[in-house]
PDB file of N, CA and C in Angstrom:
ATOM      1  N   UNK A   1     -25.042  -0.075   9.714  1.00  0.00           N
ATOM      2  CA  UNK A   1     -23.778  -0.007   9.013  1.00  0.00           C
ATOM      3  C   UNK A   1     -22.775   0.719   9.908  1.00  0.00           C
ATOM      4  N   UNK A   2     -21.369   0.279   9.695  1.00  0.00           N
ATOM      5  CA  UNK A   2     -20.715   0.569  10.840  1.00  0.00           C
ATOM      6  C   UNK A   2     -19.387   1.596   9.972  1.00  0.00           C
ATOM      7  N   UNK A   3     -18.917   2.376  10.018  1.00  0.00           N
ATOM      8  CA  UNK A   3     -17.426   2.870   8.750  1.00  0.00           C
ATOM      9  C   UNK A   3     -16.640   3.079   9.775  1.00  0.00           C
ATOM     10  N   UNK A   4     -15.315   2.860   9.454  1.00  0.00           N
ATOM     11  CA  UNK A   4     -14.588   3.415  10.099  1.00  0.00           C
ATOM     12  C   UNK A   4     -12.812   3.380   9.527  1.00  0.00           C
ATOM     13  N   UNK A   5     -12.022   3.714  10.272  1.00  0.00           N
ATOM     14  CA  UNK A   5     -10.595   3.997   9.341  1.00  0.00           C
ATOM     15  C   UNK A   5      -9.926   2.868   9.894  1.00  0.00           C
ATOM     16  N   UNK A   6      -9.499   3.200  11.263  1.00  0.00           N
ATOM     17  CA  UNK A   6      -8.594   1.516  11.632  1.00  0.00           C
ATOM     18  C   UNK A   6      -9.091   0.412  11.955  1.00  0.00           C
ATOM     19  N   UNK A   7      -8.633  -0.666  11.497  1.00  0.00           N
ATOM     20  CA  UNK A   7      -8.977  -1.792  11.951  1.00  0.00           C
ATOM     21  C   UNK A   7      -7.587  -3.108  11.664  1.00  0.00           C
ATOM     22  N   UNK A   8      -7.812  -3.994  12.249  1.00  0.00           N
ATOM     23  CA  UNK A   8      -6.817  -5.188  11.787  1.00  0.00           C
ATOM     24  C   UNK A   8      -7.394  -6.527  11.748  1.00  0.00           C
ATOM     25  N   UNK A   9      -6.844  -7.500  11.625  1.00  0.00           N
ATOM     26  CA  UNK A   9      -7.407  -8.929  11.156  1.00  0.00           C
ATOM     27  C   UNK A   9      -6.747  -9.627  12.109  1.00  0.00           C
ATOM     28  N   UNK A  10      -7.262 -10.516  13.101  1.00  0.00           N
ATOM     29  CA  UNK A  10      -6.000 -11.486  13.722  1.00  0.00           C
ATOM     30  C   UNK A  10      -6.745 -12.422  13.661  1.00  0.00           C
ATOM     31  N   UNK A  11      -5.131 -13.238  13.735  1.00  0.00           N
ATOM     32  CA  UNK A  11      -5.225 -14.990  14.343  1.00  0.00           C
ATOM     33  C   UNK A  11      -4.787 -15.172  15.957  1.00  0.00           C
ATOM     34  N   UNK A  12      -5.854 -15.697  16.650  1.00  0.00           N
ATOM     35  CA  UNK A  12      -4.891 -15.565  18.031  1.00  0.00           C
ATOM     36  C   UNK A  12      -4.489 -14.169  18.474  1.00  0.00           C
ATOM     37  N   UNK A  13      -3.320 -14.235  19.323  1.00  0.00           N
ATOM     38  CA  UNK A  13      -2.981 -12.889  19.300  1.00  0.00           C
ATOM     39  C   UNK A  13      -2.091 -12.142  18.182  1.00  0.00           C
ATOM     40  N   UNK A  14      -1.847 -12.794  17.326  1.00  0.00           N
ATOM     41  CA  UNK A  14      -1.087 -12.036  16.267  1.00  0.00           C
ATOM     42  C   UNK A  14      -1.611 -11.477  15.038  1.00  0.00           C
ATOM     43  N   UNK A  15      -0.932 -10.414  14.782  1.00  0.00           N
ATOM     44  CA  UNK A  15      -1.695  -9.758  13.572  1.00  0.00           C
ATOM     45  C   UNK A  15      -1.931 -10.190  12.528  1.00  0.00           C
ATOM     46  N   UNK A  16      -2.299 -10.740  11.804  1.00  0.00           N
ATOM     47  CA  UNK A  16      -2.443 -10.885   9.770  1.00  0.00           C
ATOM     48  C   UNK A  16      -2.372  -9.340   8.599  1.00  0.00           C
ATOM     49  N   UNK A  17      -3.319  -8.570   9.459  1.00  0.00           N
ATOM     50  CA  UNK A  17      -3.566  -7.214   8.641  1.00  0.00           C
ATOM     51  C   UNK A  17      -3.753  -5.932   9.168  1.00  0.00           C
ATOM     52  N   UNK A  18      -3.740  -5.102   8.709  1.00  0.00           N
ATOM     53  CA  UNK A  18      -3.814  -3.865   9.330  1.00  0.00           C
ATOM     54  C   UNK A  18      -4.391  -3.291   8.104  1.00  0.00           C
ATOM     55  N   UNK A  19      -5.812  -2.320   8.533  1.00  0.00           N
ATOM     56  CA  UNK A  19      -7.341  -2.153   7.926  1.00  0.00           C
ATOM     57  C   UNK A  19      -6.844  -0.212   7.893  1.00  0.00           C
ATOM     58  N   UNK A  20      -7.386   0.052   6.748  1.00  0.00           N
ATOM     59  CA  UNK A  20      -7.266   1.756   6.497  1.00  0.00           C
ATOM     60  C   UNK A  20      -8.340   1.561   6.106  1.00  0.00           C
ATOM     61  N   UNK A  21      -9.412   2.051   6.033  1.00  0.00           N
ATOM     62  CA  UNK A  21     -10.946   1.912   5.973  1.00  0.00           C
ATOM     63  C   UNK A  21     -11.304   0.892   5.845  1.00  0.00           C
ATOM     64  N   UNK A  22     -13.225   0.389   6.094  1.00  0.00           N
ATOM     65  CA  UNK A  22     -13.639  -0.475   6.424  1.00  0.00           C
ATOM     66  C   UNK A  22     -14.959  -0.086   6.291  1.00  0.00           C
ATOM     67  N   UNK A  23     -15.819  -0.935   6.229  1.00  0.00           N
ATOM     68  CA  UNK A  23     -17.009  -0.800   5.916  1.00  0.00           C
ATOM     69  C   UNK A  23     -17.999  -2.350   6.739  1.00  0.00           C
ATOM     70  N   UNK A  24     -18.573  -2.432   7.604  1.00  0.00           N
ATOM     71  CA  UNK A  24     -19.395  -3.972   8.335  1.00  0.00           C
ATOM     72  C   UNK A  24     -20.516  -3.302   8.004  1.00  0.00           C
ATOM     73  N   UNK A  25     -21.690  -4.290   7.839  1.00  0.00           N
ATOM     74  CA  UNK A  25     -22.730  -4.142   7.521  1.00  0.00           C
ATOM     75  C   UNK A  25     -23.644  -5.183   7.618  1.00  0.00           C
ATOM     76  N   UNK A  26     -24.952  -5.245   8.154  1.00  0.00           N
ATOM     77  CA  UNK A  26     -25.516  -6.353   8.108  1.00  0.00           C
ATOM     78  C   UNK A  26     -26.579  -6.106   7.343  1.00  0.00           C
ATOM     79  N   UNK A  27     -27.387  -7.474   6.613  1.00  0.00           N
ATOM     80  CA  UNK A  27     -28.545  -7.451   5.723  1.00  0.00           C
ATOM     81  C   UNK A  27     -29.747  -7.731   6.298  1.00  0.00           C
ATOM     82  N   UNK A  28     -30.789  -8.118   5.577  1.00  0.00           N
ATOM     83  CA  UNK A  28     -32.183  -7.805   6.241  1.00  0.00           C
ATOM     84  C   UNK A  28     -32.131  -9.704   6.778  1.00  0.00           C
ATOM     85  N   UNK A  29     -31.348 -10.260   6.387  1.00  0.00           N
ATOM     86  CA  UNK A  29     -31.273 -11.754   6.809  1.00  0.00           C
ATOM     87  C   UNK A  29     -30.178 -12.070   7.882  1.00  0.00           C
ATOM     88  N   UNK A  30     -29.992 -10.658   8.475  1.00  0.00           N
ATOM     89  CA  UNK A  30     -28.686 -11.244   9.772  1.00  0.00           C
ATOM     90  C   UNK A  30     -27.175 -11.666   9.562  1.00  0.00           C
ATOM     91  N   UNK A  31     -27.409 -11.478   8.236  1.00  0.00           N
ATOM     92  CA  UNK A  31     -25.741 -12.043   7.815  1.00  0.00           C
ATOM     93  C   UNK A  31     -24.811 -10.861   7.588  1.00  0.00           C
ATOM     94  N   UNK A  32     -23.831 -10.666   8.297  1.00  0.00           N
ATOM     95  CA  UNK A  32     -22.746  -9.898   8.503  1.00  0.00           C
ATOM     96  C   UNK A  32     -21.556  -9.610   7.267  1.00  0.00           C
ATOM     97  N   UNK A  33     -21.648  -8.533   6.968  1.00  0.00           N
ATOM     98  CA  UNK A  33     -20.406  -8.891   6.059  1.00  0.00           C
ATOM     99  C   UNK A  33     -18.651  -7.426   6.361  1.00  0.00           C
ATOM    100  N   UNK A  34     -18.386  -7.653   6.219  1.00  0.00           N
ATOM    101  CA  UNK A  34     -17.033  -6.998   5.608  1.00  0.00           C
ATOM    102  C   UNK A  34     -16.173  -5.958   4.455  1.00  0.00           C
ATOM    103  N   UNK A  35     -16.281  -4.771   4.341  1.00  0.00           N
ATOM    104  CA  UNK A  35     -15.395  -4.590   3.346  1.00  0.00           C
ATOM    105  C   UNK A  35     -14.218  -4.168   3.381  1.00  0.00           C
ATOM    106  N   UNK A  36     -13.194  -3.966   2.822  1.00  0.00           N
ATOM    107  CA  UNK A  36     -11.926  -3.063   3.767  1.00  0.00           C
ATOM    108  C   UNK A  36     -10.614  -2.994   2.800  1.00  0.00           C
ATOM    109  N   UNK A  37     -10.066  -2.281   3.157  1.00  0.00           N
ATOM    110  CA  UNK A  37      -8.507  -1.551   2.229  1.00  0.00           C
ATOM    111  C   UNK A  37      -7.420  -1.965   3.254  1.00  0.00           C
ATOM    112  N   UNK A  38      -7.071  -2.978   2.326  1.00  0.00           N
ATOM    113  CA  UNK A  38      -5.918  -3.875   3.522  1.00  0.00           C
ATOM    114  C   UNK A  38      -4.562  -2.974   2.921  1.00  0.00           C
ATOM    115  N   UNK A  39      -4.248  -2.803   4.383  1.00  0.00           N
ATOM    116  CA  UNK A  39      -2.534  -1.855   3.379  1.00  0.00           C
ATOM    117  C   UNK A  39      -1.354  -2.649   4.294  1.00  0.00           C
ATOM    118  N   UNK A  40      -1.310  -4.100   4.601  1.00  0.00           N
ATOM    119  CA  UNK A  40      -0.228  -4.543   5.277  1.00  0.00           C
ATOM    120  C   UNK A  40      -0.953  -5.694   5.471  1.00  0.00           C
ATOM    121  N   UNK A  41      -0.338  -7.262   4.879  1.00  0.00           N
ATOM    122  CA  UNK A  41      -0.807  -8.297   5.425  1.00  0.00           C
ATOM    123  C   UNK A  41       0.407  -9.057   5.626  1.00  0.00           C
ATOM    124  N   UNK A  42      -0.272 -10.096   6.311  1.00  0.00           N
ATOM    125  CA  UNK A  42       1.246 -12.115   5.907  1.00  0.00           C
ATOM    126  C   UNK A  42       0.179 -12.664   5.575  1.00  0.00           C
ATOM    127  N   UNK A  43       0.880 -12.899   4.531  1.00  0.00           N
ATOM    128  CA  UNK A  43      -0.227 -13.865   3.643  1.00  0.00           C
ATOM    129  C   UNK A  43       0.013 -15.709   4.437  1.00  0.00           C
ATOM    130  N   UNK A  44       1.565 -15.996   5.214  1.00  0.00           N
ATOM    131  CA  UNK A  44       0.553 -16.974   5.909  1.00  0.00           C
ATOM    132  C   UNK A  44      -0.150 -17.045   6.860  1.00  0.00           C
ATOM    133  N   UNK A  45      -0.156 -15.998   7.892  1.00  0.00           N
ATOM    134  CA  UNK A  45      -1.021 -15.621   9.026  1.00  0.00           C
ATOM    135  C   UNK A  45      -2.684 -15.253   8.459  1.00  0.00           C
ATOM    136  N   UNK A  46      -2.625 -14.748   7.251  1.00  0.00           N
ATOM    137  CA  UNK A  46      -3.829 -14.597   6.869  1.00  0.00           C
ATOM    138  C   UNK A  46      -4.782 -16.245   6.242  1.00  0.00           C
ATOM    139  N   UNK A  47      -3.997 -17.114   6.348  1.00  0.00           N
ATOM    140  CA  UNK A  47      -4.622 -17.930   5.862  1.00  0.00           C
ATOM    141  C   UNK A  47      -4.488 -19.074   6.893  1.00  0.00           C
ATOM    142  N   UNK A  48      -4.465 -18.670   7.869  1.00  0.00           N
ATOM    143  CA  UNK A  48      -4.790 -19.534   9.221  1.00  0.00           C
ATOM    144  C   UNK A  48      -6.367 -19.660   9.443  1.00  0.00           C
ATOM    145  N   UNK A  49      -6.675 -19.982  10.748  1.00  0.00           N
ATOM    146  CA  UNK A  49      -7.806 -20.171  11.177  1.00  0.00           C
ATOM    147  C   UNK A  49      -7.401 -20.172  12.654  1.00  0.00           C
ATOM    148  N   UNK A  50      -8.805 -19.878  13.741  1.00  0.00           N
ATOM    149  CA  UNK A  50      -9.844 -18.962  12.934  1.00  0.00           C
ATOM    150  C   UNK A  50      -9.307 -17.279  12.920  1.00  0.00           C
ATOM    151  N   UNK A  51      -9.789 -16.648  11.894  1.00  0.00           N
ATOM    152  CA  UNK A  51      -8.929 -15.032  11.937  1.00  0.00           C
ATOM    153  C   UNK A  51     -10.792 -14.363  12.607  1.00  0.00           C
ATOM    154  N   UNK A  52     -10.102 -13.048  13.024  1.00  0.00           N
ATOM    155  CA  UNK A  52     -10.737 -12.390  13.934  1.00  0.00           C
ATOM    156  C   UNK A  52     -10.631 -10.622  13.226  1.00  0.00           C
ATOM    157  N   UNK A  53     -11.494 -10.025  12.676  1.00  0.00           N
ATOM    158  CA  UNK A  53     -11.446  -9.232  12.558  1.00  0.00           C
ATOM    159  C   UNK A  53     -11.707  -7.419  13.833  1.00  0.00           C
ATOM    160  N   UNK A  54     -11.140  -6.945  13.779  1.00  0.00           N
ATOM    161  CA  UNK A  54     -10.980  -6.259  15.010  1.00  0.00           C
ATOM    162  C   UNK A  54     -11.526  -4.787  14.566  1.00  0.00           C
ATOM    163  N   UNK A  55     -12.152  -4.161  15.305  1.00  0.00           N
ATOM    164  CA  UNK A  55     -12.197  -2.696  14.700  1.00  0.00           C
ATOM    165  C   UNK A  55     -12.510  -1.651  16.001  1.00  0.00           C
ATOM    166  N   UNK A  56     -11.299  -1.395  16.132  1.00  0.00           N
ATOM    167  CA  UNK A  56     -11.025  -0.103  17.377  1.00  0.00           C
ATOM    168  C   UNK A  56     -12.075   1.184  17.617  1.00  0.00           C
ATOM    169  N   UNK A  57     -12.448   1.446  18.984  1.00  0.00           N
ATOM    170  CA  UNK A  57     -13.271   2.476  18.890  1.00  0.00           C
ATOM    171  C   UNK A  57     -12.700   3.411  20.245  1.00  0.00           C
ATOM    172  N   UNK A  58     -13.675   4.421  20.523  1.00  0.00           N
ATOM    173  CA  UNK A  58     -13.137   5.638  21.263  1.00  0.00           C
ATOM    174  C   UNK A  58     -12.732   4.242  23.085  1.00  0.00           C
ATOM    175  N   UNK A  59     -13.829   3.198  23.239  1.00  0.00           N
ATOM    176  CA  UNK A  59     -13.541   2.798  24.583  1.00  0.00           C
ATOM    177  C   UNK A  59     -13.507   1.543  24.816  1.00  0.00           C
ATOM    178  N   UNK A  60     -12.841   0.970  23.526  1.00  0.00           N
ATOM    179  CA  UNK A  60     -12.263  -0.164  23.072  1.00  0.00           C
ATOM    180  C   UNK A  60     -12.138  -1.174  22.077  1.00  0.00           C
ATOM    181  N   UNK A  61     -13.244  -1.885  21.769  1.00  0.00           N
ATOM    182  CA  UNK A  61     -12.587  -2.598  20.217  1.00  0.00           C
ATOM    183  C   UNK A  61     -13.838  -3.490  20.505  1.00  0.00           C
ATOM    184  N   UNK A  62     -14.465  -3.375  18.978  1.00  0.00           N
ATOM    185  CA  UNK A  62     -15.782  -4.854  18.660  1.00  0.00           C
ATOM    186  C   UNK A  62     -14.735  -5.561  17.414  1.00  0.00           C
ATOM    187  N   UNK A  63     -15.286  -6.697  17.937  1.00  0.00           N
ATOM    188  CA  UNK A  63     -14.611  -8.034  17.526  1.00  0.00           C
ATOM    189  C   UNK A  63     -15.616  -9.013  16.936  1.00  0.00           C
ATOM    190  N   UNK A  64     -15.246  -9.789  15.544  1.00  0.00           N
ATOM    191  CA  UNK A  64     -16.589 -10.689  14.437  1.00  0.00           C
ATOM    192  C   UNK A  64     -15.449 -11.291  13.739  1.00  0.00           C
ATOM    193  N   UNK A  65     -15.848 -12.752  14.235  1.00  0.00           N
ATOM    194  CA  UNK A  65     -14.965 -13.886  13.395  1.00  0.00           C
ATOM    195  C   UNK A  65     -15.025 -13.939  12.361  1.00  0.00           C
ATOM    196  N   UNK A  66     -14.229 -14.260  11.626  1.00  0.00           N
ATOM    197  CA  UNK A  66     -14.242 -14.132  10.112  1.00  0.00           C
ATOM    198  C   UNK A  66     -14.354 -15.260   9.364  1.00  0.00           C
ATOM    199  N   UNK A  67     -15.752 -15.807   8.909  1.00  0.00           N
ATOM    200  CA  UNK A  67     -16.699 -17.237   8.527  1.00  0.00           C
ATOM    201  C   UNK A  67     -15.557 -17.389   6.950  1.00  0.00           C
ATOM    202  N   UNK A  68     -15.928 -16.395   6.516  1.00  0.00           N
ATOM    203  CA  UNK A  68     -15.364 -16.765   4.971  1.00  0.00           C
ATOM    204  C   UNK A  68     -14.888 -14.940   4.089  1.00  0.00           C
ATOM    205  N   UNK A  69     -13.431 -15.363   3.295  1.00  0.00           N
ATOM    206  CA  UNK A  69     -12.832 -14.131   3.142  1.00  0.00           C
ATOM    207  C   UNK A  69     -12.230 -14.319   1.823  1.00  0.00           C
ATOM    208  N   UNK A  70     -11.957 -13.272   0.676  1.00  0.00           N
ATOM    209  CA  UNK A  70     -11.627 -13.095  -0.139  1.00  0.00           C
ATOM    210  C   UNK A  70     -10.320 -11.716  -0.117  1.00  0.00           C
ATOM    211  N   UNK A  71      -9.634 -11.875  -0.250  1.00  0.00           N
ATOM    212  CA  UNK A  71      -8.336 -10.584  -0.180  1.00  0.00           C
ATOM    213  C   UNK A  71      -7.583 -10.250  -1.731  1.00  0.00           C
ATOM    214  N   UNK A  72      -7.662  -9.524  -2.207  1.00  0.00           N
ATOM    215  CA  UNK A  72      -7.305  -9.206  -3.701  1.00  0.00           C
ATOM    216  C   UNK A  72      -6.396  -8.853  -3.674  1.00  0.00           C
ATOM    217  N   UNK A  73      -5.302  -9.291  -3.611  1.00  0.00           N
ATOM    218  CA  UNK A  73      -3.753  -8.292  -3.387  1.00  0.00           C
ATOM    219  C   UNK A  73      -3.736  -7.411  -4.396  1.00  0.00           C
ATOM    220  N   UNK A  74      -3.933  -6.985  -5.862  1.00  0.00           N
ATOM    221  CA  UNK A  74      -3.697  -6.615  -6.855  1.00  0.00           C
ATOM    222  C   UNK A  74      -4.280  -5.127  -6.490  1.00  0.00           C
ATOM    223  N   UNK A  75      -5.674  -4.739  -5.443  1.00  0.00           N
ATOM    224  CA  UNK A  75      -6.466  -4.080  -5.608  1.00  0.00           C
ATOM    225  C   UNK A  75      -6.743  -3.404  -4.114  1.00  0.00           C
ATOM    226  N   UNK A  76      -6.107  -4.370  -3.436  1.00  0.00           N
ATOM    227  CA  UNK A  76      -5.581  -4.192  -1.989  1.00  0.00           C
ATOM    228  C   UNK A  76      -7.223  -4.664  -0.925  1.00  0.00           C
ATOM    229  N   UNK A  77      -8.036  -4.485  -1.647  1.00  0.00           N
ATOM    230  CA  UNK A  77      -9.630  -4.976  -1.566  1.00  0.00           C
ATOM    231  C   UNK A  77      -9.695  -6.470  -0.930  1.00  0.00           C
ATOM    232  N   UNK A  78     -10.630  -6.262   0.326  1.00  0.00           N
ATOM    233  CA  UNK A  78     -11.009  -7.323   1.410  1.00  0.00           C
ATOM    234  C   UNK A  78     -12.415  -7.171   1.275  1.00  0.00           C
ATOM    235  N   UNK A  79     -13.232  -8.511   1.276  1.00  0.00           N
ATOM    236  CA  UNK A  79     -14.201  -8.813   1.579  1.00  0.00           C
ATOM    237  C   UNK A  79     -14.406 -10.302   2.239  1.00  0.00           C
ATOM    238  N   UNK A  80     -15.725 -10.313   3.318  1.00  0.00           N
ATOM    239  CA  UNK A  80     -15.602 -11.269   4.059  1.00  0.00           C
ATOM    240  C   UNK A  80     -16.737 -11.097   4.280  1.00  0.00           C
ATOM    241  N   UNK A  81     -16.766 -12.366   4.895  1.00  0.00           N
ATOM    242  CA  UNK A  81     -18.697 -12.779   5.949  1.00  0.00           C
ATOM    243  C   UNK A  81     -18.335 -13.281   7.248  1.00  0.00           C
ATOM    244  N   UNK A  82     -19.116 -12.373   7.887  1.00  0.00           N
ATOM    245  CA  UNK A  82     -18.350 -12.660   9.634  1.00  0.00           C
ATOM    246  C   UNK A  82     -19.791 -13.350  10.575  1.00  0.00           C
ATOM    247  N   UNK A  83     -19.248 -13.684  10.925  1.00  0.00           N
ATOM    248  CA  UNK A  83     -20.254 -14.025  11.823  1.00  0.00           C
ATOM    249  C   UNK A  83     -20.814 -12.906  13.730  1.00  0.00           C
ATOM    250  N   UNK A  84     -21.778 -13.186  13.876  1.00  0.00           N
ATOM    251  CA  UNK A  84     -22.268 -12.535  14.779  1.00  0.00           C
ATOM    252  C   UNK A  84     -21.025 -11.462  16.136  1.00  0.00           C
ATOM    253  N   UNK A  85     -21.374 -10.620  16.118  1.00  0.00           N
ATOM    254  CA  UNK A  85     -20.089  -9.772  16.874  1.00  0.00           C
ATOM    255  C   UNK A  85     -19.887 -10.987  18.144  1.00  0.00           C
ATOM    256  N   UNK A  86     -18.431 -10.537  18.686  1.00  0.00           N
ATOM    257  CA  UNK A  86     -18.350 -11.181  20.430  1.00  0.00           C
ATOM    258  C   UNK A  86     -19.064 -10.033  21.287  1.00  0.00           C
ATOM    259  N   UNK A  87     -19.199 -10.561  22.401  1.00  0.00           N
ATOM    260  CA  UNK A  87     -20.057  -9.953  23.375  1.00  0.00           C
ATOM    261  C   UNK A  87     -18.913  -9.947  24.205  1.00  0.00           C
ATOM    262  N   UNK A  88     -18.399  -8.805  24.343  1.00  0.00           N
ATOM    263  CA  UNK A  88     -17.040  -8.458  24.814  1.00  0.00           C
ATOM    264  C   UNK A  88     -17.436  -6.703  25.684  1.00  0.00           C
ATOM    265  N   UNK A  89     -17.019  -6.698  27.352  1.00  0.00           N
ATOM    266  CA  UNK A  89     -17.407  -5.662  28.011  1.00  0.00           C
ATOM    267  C   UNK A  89     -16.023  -4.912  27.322  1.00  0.00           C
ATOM    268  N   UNK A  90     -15.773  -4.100  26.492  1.00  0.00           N
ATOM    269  CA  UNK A  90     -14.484  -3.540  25.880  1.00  0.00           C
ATOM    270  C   UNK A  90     -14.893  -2.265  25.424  1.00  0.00           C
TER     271      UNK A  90
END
């Protein structure tokens, strides 16, 4: 399990979201998932393809495509299923 405070969502190089906590986690079956407190989206950049979820660290940034996503505006609440991290020297 991975926590952390910043993170963002992109398409390409442009932003969709910007992440104030976060929560990745994987299960005993390999499948990746997502949780997170979206406090800034575009709702049409967010509904592009494919979006890229991003999550910054002390010596650079792990990166997990984002398979399938649910965003609750009402509740500000993100959940998603990502697929396997990139293998990125970052």
């Amino acid at each position: 399990m991975l926590r952390g405070v910043v993170g963002r969502i992109k398409w390409q190089y442009y932003e969709c979201a910007a992440i104030e906590g976060y929560t990745v986690s994987r299960n005993k079956r390999g499948v990746w998932s997502l949780t997170a407190t979206v406090v800034m989206s575009d709702a049409f950049k967010m509904a592009q393809a494919p979006l890229t979820f991003v999550a910054t660290h002390a010596k650079g940034e792990w990166r997990w495509p984002i398979l399938t996503m649910t965003h609750n505006r009402d509740t500000y609440q993100l959940t998603a299923t990502l697929g396997p991290p990139e293998n990125r020297n970052r």
